[in-house]
N, C-alpha and C. Protein backbone atom coordinates (compact mmCIF):
# COMPACT_ATOMS: atom_id res chain seq x y z
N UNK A 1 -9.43 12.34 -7.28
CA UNK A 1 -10.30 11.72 -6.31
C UNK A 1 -9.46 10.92 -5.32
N UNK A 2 -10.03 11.27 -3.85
CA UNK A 2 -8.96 10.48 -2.84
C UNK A 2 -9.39 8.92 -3.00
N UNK A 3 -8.80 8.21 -2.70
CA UNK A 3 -8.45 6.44 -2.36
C UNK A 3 -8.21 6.28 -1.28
N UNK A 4 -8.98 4.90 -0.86
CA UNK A 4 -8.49 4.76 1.07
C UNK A 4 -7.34 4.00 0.68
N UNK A 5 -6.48 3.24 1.08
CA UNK A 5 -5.14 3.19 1.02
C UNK A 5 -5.07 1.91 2.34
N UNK A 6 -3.92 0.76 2.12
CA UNK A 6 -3.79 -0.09 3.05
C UNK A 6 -2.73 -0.83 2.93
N UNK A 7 -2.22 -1.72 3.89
CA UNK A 7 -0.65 -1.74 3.81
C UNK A 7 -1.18 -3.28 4.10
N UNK A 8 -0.25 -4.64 3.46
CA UNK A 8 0.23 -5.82 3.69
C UNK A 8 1.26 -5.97 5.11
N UNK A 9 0.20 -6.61 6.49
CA UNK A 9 0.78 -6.43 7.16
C UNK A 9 1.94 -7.79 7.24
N UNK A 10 1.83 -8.64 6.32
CA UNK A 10 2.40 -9.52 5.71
C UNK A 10 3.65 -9.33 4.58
N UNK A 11 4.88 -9.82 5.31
CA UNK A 11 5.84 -9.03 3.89
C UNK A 11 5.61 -10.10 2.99
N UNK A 12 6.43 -9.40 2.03
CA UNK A 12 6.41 -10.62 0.76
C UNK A 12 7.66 -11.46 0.58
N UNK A 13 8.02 -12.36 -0.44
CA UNK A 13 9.51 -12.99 -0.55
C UNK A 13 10.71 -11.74 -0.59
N UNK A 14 10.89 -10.60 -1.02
CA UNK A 14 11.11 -9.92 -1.02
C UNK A 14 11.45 -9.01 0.17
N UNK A 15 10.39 -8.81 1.12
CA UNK A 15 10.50 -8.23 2.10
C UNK A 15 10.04 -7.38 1.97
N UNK A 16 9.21 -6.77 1.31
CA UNK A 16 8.65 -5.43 1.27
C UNK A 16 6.71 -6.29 1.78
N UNK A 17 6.71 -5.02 2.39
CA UNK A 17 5.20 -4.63 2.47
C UNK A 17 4.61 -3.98 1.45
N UNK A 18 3.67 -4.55 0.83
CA UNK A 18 3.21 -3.55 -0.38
C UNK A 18 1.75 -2.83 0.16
N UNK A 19 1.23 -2.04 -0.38
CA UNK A 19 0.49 -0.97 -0.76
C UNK A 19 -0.28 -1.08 -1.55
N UNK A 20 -2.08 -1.11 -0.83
CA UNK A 20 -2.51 -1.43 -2.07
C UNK A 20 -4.36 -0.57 -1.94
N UNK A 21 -5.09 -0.13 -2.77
CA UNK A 21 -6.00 0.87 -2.41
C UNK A 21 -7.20 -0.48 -2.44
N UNK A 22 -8.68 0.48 -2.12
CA UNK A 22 -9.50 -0.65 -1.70
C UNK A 22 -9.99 -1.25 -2.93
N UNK A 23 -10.32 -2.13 -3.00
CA UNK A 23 -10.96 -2.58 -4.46
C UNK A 23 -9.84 -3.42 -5.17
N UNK A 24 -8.81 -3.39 -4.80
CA UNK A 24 -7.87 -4.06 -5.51
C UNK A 24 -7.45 -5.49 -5.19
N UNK A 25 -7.80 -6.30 -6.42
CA UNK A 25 -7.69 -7.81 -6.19
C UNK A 25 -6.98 -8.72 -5.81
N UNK A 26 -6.00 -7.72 -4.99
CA UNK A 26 -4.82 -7.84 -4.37
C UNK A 26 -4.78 -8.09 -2.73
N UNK A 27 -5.74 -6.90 -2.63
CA UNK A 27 -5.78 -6.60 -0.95
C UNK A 27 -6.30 -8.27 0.25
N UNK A 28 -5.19 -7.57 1.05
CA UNK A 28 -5.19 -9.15 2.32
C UNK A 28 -6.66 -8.71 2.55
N UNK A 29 -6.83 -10.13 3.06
CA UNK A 29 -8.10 -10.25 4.29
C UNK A 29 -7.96 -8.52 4.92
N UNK A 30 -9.01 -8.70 5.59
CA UNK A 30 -9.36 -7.92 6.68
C UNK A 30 -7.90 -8.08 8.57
N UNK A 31 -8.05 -9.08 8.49
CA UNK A 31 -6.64 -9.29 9.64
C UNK A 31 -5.37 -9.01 9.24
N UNK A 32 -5.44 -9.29 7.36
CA UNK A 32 -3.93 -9.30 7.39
C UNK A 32 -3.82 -7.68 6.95
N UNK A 33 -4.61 -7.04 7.12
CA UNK A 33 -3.76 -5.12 6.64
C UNK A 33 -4.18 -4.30 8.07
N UNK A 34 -3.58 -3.56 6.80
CA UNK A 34 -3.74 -1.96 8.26
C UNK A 34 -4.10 -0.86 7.24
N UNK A 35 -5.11 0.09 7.66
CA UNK A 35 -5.36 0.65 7.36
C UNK A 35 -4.45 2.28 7.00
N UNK A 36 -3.95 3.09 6.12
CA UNK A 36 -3.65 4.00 6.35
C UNK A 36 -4.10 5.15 6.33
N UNK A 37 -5.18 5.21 5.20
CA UNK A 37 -5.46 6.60 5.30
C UNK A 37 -6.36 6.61 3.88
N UNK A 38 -6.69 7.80 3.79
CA UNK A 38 -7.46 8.02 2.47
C UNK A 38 -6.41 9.77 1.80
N UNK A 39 -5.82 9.16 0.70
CA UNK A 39 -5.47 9.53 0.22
C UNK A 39 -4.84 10.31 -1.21
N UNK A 40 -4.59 11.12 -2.30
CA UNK A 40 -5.07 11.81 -3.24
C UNK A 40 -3.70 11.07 -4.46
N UNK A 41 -2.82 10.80 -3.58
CA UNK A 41 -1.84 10.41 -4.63
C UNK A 41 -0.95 8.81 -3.43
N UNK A 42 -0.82 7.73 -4.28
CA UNK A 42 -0.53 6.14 -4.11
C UNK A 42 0.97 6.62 -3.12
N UNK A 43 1.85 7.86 -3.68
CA UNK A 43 3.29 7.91 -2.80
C UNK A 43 3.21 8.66 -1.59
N UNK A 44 2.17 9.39 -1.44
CA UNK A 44 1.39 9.60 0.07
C UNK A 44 1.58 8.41 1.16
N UNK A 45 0.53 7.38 0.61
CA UNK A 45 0.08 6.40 1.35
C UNK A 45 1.62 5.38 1.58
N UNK A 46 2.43 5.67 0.75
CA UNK A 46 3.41 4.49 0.91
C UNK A 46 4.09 5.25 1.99
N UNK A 47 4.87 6.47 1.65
CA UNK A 47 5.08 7.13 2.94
C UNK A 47 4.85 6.94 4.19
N UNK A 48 3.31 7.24 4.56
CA UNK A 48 2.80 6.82 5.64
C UNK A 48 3.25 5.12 6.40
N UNK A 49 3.02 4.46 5.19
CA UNK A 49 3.40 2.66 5.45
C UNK A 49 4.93 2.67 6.15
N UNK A 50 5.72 3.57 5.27
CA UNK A 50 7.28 3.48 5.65
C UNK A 50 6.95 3.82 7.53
N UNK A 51 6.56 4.14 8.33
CA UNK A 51 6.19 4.56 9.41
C UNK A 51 6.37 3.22 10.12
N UNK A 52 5.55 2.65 9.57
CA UNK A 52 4.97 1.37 10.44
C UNK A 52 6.15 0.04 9.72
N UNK A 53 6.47 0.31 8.53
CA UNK A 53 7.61 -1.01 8.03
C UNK A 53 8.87 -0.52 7.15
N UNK A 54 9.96 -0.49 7.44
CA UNK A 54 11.37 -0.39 6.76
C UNK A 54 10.95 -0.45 5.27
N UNK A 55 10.37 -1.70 4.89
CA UNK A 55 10.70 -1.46 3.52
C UNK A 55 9.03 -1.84 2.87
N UNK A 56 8.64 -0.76 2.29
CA UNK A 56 7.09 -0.99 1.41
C UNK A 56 7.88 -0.54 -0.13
N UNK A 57 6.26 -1.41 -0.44
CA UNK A 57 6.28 -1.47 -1.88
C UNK A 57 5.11 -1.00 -2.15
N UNK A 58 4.78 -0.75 -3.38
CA UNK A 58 3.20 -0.86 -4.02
C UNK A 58 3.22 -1.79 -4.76
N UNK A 59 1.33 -2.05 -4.75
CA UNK A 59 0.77 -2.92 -5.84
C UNK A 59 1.01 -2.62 -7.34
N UNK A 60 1.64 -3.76 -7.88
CA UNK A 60 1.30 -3.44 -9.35
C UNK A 60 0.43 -3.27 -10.03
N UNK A 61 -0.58 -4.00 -9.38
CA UNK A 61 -1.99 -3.73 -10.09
C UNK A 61 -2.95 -1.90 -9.71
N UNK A 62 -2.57 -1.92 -8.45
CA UNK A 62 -3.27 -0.90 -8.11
C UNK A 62 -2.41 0.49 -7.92
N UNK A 63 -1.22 0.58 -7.79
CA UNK A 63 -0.44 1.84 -7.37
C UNK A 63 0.62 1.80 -8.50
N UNK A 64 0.72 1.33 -9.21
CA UNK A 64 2.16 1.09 -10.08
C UNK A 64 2.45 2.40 -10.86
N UNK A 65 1.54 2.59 -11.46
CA UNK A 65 0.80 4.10 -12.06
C UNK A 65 1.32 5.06 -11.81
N UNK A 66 0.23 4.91 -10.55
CA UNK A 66 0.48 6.26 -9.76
C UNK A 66 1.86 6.59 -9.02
N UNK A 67 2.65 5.90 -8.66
CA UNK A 67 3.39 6.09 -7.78
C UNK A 67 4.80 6.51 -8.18
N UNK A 68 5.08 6.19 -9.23
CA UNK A 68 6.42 6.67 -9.69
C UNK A 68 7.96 6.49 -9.10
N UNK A 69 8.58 7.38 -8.83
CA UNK A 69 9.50 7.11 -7.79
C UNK A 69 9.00 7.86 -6.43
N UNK A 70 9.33 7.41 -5.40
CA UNK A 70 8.84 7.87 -4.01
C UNK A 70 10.47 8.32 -3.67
């Protein structure tokens, strides 16, 4: 089943932008993301993120799973 998918337009201490699908108790406000896409697998959507920021991450809570190595 696809997932809409959304990026921290906010980095973290780290510097990564993370990745995180909707529903997840994670996700910024509404101002602070961007939308990417609706998508079938979490290393899709990070992909896409790499577009818009050097360095993404995913959520642990929500993509950790799924995502594996990208």
């Amino acid at each position: 089943m696809a997932s809409y998918y959304y990026v921290d337009k906010n980095s973290k201490r780290d510097g990564q932008h993370h990745v995180h699908t909707k529903g997840c108790q994670h996700l910024p406000t509404l101002a602070q993301r961007q939308f990417l896409g609706t998508f079938y697998h979490s290393r899709h959507a990070v992909k896409v993120a790499r577009y818009y920021y050097p360095q993404v991450g995913s959520c642990e809570d929500c993509c950790q799973v799924q995502l594996g190595k990208v």
